[in-house]
Protein backbone atom coordinates (compact mmCIF):
# COMPACT_ATOMS: atom_id res chain seq x y z
CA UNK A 1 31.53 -13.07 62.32
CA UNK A 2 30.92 -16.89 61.25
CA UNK A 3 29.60 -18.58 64.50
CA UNK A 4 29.37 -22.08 65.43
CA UNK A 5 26.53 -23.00 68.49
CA UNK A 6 26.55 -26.32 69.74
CA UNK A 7 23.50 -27.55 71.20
CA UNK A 8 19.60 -28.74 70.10
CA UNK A 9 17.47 -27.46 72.76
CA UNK A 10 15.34 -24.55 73.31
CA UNK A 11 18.30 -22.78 74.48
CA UNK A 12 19.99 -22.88 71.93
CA UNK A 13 17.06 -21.99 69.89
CA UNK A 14 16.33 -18.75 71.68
CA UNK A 15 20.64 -17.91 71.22
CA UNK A 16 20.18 -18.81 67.71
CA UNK A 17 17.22 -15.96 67.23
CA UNK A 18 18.75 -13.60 69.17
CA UNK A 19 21.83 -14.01 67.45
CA UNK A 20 20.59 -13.74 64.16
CA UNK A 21 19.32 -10.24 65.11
CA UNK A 22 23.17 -9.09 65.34
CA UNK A 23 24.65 -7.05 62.56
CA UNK A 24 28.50 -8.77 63.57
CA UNK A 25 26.76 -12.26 62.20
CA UNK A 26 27.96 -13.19 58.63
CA UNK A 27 27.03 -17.24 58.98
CA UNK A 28 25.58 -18.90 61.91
CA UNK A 29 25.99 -23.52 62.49
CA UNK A 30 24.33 -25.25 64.97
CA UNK A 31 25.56 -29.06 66.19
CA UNK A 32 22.99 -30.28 65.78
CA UNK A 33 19.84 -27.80 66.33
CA UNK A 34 16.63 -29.10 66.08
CA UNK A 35 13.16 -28.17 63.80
CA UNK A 36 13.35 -24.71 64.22
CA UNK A 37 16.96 -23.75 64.53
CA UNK A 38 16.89 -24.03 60.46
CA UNK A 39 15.18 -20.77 60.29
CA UNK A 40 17.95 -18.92 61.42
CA UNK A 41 21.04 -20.89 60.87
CA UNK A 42 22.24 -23.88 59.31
CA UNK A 43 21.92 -27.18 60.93
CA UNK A 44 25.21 -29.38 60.54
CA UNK A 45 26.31 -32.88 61.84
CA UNK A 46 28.87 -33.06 63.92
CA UNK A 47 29.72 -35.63 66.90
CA UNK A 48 30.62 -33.18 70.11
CA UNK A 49 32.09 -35.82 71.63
CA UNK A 50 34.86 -36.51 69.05
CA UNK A 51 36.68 -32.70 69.47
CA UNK A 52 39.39 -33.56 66.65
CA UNK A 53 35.81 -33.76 64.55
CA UNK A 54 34.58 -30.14 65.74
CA UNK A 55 37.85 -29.10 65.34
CA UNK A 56 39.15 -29.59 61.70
CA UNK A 57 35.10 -28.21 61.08
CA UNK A 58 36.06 -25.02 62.48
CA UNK A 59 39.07 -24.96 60.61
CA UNK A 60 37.63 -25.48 57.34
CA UNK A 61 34.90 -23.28 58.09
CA UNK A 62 36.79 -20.50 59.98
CA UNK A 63 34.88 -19.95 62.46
CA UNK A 64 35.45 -17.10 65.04
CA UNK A 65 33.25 -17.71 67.95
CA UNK A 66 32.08 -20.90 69.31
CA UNK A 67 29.12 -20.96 71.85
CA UNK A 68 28.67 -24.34 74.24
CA UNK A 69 25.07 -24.55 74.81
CA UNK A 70 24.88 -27.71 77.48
CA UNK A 71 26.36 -28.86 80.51
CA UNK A 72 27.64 -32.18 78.93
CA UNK A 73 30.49 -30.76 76.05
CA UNK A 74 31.74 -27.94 79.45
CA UNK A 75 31.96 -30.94 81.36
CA UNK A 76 33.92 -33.03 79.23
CA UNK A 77 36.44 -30.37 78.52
CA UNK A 78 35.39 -29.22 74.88
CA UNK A 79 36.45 -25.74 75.43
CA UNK A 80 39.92 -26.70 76.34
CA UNK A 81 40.82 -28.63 73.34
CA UNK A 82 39.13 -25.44 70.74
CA UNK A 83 41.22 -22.88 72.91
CA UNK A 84 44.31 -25.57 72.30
CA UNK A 85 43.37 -25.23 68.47
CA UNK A 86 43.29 -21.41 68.70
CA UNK A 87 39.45 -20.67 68.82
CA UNK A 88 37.64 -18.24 70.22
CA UNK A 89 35.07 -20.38 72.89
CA UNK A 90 32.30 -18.90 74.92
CA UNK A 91 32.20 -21.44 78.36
CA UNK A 92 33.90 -22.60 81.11
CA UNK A 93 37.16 -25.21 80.91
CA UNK A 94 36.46 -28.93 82.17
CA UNK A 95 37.90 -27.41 85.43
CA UNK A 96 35.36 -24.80 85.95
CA UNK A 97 32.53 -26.52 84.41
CA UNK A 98 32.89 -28.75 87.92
CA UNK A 99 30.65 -25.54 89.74
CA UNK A 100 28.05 -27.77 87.54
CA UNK A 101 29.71 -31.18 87.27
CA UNK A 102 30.12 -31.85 90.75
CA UNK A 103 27.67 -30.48 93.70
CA UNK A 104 30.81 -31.66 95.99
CA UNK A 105 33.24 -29.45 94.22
CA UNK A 106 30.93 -26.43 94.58
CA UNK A 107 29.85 -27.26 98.54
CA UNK A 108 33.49 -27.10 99.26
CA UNK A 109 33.77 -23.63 97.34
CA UNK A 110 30.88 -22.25 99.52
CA UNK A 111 33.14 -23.37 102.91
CA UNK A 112 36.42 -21.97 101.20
CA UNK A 113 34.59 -18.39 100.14
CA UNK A 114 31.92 -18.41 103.16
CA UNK A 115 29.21 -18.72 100.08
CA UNK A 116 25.80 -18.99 101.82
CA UNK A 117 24.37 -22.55 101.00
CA UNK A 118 22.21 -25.55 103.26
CA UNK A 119 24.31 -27.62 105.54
CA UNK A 120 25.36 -30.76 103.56
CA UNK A 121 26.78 -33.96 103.90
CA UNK A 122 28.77 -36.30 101.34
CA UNK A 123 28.53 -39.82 100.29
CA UNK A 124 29.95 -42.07 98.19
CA UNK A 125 28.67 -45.43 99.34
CA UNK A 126 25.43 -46.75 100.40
CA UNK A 127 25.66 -47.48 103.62
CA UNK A 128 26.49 -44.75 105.46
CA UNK A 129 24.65 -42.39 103.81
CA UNK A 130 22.00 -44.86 104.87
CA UNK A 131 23.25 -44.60 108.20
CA UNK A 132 23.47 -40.76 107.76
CA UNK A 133 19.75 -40.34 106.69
CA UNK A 134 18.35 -42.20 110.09
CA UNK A 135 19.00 -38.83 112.04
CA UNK A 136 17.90 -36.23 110.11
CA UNK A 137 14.69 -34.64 110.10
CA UNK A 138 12.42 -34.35 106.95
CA UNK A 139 11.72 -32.39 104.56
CA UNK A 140 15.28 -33.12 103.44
CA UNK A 141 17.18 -33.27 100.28
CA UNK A 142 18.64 -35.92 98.06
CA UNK A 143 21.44 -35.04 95.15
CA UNK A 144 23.42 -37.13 92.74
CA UNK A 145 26.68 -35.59 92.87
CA UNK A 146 27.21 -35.14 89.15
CA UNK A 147 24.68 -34.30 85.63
CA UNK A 148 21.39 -35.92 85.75
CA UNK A 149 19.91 -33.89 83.02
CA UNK A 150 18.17 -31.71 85.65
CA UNK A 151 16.28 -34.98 87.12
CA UNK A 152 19.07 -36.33 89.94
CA UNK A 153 17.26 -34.48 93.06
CA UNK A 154 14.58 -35.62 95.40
CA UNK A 155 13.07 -33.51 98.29
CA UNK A 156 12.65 -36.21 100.55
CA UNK A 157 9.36 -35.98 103.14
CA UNK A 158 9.72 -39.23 105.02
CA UNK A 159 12.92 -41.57 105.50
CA UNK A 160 11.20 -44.39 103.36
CA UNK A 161 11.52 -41.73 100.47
CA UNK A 162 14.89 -41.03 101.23
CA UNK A 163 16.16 -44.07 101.31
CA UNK A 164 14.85 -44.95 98.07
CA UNK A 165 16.38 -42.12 96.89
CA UNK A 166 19.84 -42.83 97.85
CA UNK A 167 19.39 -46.79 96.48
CA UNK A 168 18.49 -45.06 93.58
CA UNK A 169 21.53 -43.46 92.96
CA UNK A 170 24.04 -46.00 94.23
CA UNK A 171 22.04 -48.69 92.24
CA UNK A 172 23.10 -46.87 88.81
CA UNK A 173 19.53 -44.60 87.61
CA UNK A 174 21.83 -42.13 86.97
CA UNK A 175 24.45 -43.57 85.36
CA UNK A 176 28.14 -42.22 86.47
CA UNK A 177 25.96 -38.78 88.21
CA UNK A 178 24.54 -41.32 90.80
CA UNK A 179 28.11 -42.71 91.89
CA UNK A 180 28.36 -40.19 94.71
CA UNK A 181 25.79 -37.97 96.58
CA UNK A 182 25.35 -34.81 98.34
CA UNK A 183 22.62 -34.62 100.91
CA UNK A 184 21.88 -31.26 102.41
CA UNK A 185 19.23 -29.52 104.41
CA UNK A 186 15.84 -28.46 102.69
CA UNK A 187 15.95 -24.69 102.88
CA UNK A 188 12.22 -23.12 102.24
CA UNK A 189 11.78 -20.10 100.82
CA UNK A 190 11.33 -18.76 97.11
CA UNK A 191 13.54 -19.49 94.11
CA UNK A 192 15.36 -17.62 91.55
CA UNK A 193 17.99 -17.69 88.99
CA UNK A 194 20.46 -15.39 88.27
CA UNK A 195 22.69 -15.42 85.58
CA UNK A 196 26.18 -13.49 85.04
CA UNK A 197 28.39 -13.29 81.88
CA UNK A 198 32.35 -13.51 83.34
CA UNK A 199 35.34 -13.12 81.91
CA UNK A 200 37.58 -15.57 84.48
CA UNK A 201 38.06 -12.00 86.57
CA UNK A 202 34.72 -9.49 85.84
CA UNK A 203 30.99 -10.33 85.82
CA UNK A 204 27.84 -8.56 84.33
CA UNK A 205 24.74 -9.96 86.21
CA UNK A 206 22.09 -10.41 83.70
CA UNK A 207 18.71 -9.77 83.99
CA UNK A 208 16.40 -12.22 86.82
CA UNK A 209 14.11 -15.47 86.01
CA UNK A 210 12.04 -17.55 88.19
CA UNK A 211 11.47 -21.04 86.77
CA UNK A 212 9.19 -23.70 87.26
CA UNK A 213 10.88 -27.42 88.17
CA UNK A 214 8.12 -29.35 89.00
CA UNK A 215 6.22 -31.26 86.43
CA UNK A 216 2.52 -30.38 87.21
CA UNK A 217 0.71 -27.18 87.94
CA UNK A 218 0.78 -26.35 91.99
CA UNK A 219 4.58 -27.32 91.86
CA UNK A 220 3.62 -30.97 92.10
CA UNK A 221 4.88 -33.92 90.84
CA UNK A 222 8.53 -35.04 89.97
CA UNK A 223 11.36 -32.72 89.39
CA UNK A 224 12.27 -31.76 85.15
CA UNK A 225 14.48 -30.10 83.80
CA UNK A 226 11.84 -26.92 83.33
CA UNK A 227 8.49 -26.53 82.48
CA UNK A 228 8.41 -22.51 82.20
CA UNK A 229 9.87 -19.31 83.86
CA UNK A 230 9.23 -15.66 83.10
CA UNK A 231 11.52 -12.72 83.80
CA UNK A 232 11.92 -10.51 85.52
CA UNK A 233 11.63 -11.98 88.88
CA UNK A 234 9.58 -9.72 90.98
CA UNK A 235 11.15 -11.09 94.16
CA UNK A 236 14.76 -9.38 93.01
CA UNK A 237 15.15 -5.78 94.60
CA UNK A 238 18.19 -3.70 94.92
CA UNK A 239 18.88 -4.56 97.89
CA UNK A 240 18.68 -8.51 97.70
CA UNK A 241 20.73 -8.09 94.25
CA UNK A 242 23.47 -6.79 95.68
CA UNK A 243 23.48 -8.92 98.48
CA UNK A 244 23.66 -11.70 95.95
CA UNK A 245 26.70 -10.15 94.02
CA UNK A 246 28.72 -9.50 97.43
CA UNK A 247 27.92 -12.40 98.79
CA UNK A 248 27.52 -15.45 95.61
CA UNK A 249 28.57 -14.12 92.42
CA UNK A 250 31.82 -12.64 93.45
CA UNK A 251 33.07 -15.12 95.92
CA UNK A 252 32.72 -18.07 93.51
CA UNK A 253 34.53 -16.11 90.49
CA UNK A 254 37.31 -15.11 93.15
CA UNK A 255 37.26 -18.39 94.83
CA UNK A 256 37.27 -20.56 91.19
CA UNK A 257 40.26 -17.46 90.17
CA UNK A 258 42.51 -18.25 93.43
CA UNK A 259 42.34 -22.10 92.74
CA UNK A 260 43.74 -21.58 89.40
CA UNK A 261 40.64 -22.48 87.36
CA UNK A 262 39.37 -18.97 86.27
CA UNK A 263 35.39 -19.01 85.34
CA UNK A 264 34.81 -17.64 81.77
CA UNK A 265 31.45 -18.05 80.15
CA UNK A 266 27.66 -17.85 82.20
CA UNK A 267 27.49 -18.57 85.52
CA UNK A 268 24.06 -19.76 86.53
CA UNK A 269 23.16 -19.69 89.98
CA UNK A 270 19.58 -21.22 91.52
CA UNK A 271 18.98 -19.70 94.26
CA UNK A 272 16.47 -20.07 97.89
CA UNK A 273 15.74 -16.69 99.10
CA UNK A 274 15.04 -17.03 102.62
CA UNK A 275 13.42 -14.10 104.84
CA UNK A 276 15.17 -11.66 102.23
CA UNK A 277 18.49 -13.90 102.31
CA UNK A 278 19.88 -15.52 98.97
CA UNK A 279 21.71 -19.57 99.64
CA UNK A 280 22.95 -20.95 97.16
CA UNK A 281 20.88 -24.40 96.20
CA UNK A 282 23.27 -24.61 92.83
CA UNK A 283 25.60 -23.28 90.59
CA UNK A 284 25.32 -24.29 86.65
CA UNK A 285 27.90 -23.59 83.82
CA UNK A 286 25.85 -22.34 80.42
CA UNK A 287 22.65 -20.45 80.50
CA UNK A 288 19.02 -22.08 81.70
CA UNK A 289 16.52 -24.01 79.43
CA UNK A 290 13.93 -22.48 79.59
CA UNK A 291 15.18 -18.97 81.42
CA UNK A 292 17.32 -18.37 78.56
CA UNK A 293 14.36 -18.19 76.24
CA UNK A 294 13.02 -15.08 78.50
CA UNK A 295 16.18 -13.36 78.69
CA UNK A 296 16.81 -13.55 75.10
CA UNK A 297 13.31 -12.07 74.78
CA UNK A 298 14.37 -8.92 76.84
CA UNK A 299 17.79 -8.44 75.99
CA UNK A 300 18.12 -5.53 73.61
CA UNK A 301 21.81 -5.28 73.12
CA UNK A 302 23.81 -7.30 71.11
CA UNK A 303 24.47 -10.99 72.29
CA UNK A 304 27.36 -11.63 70.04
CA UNK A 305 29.15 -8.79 71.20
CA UNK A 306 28.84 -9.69 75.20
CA UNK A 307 29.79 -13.31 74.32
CA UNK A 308 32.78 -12.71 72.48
CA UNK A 309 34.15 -10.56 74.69
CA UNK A 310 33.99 -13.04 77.22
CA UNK A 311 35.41 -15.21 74.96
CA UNK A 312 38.47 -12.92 75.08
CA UNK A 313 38.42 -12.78 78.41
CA UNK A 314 37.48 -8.81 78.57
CA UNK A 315 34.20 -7.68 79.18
CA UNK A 316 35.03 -4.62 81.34
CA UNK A 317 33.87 -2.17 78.13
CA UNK A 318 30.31 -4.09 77.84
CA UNK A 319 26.95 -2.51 78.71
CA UNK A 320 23.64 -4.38 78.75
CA UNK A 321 20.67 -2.70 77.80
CA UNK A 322 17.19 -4.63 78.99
CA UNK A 323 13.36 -4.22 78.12
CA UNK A 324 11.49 -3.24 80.84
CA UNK A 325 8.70 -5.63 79.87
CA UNK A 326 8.34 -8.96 80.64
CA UNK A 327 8.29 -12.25 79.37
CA UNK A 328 7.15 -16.01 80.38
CA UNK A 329 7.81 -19.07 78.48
CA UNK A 330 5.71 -22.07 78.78
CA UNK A 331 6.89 -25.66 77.87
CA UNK A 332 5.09 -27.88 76.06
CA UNK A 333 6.23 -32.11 76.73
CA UNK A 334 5.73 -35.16 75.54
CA UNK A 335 3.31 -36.62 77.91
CA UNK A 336 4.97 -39.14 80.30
CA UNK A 337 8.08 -36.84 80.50
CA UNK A 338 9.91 -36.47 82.83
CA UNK A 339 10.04 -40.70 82.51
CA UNK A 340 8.89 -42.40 79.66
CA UNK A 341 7.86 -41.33 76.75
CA UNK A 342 7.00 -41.63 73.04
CA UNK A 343 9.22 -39.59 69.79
CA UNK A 344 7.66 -39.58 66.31
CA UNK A 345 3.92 -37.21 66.48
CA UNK A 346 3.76 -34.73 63.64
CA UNK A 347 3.10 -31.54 65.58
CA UNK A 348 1.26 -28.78 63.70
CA UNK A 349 1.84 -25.26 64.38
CA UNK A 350 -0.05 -22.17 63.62
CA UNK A 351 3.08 -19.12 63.80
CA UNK A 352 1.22 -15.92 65.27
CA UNK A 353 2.08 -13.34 62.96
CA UNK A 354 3.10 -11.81 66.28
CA UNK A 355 6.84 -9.94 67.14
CA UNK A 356 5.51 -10.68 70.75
CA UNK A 357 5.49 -13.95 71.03
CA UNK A 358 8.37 -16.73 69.62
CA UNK A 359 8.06 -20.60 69.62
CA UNK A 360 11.22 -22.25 70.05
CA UNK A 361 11.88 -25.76 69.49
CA UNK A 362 13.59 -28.25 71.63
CA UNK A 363 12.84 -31.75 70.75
CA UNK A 364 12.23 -31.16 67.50
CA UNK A 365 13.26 -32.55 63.89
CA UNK A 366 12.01 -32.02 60.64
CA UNK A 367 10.89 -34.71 57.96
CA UNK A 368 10.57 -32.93 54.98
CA UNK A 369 8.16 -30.00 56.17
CA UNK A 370 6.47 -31.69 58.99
CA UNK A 371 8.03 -30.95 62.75
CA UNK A 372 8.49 -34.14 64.57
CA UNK A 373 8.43 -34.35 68.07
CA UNK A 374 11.64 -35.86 69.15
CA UNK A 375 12.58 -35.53 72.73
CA UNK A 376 10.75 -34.61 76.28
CA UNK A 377 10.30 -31.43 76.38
CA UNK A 378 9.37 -30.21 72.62
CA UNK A 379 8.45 -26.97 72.34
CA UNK A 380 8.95 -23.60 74.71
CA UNK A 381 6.06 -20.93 73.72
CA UNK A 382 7.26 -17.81 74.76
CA UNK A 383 6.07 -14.26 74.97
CA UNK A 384 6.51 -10.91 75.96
CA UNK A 385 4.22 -8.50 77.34
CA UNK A 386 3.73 -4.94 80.09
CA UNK A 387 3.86 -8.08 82.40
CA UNK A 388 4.03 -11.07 83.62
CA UNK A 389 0.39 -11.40 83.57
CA UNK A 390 -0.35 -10.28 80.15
CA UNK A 391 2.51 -12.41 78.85
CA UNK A 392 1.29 -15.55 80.67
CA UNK A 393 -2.10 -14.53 78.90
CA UNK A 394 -0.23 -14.34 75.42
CA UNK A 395 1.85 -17.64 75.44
CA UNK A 396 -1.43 -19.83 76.60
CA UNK A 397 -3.34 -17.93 73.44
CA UNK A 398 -0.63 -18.97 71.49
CA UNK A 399 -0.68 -22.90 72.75
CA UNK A 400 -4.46 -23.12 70.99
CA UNK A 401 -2.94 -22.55 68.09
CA UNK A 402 -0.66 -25.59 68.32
CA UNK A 403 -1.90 -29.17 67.47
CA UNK A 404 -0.32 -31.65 69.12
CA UNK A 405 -2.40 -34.47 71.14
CA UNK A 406 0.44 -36.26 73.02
CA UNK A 407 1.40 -33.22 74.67
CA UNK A 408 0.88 -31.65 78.13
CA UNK A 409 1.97 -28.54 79.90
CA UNK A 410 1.57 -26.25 83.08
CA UNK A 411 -1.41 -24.15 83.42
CA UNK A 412 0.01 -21.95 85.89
CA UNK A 413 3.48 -20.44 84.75
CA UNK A 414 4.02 -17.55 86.64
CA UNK A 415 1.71 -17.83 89.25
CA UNK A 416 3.90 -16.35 91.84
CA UNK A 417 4.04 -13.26 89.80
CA UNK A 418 0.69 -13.20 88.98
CA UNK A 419 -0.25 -13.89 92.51
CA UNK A 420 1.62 -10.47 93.56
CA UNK A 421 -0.86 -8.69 91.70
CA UNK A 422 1.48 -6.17 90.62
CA UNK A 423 3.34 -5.03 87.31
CA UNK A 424 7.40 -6.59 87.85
CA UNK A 425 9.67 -3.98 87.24
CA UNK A 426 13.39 -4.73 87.20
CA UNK A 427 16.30 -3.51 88.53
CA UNK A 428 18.28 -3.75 85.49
């Protein structure tokens, strides 16, 4: 099978590995990769954004599968034009992708399908969402309506932060995202992602992840776009699983099928479990940076077989097979992210001669054989252990062995794990 991948993150890092592992692979291209993508694949430039470009490539190349990594190609309706052509795509159409391009679109599909999810108001001016803000009581929650990389929410505590918050948006920081808002009732509880591969009618729920948003250890600081999550989720029982499926996963893939805009490709959905209840906080369209790096850890069955049969729009014959060990990534970042900060160090790393733990690159390129830091987040160290803890123990060995001095990370990925004081087994 040749394979194209578009993407450069750790993400698509981690898909690149574990799709090298598949005996259906004959040639694997990335758009664009990154540093460490070229040990698995071959790196190629191509602009996303022009589709006749990605197009006539695929042609020439015959290619049989294409996998969208990020939000931004779904969004912008990349798989519709390479279905047009006659491809095989894995990912949603520009009309699904809006479960991730618009946090309107999807609040309306929780009213339609009775999807569990905070109470929520919508804006698109200043002032009344101004006006809005005066009578509501705090902790509360702040969203641009559209992609912010991850970075477009802000868990208000007192009105002067809210306000700012909404200014923020309607002043431009995020771009087109920021031209309307959603603001919506801070819901505590625990997090968790799940993830399930559909076909536009079936789903397979994947195995769980908890990740880690805020930028400093103690889930301080500013919200990213990930600093770390492990898998499984020890929160996730039987019981709250299939509450999850009854009550999230198959209302939105029936709700998206019955307005016409079947959901093919992963359905990611973050989730606040509440006194054993699951709300919905959000859905995304492609798999999670970092959880994918986890899942690809555990997943022993053959990615390129699930992915294409989703691409086909069949996936009733697949059957996932798991390891019931566990793994925790931790992301290393250019210090100053998730705001400013500097490209161009020369990172050195050390590669543990180690099946157990993986180092996949995000903002990476390569200069002849030095790795360049070249983005926010840089690098996801990931391993696998019995559990959680002795993975967390593994990935922070392997972070000595890295040289970078304009870096920083977490300290305490997987803490709530860790905190159980217990080995996670999973339900899948």
């Amino acid at each position: 099978m040749r394979v194209l991948l578009i993407g450069s993150g750790g993400r698509e890092h981690a898909l690149a590995w574990k799709i090298n592992q598949s005996k259906q692979l004959e040639k694997l291209f990335i758009a664009s990769g990154n540093g460490g993508t070229e040990n698995f694949a071959t790196n190629i430039k191509l602009d996303v954004t022009n589709h006749d470009e990605v197009i006539k490539f695929c042609q020439s190349e015959k290619i049989d599968l294409i996998i969208i990594g990020p939000e931004v190609p779904l969004v912008a309706g990349i798989v519709d034009d390479l279905q047009k052509a006659g491809f095989n795509v894995f990912g949603p159409t520009k009309a699904a992708a809006q479960l991730e391009g618009s946090k309107a679109f999807t609040k309306k599909l929780c009213d339609e399908m009775n999807i569990p999810t905070a109470a929520y108001a919508k804006f698109d001016a200043l002032e009344p969402a101004l006006e809005y803000i005066k009578a509501q009581s705090f902790p509360i929650v702040i969203k641009a309506d559209g992609l912010a990389a991850g970075k477009g929410v802000t868990i208000a505590t007192n009105l002067e932060e809210a306000n700012d918050a909404i200014s923020d948006c309607f002043s431009g920081v995020f771009g087109e995202a920021g031209s309307e808002l959603v603001i919506e009732e801070f819901l505590e509880g625990e997090e968790l992602s799940i993830f399930a591969v559909s076909d536009g009618k079936n789903f397979i729920t994947l195995a769980s992840a908890q990740d880690h948003k805020r930028a400093y250890d103690g889930d301080k600081g500013p919200n990213t776009g990930g600093m770390g999550a492990y898998s499984p989720a020890p929160l996730l029982d039987d019981k709250l699983l299939k509450r999850i499926e009854s009550e999230i996963i198959a209302p939105t893939i029936n709700g998206m099928a019955i307005r016409g805009m079947p959901f093919s490709g992963v359905l990611f959905a973050g989730l606040m479990v509440k006194n054993g209840a699951p709300f919905l906080i959000e859905h995304n369209a492609r798999f999670g940076d970092p959880e994918c790096q986890v899942l690809m850890m555990r997943l022993n069955s053959d990615i390129l077989e699930l992915l294409m049969a989703s691409a086909r729009g069949d996936i009733s014959d697949i059957k996932l097979a798991w390891s019931n060990k566990a793994a925790l990534t931790v992301v290393m970042a250019a210090k100053g992210y998730p705001v400013s900060y500097e490209k161009g160090d020369e990172i050195k790393i050390n590669q543990p001669d180690d099946e157990n733990i993986q180092i996949f690159h995000a903002g990476t390129l390569l200069k002849g054989d030095k790795i360049i830091a070249n983005g926010g987040r840089v690098l996801n160290i990931t391993a696998i252990g019995d559990d959680v803890e002795q993975a967390q123990k593994s990935a922070y060995q392997a972070i000595k062995n890295i040289d970078w001095q304009n870096s920083f990370y977490r300290t305490d990925i997987g803490w709530r794990a860790v905190s159980r004081n217990k080995s996670p087994a999973d339900n899948k």
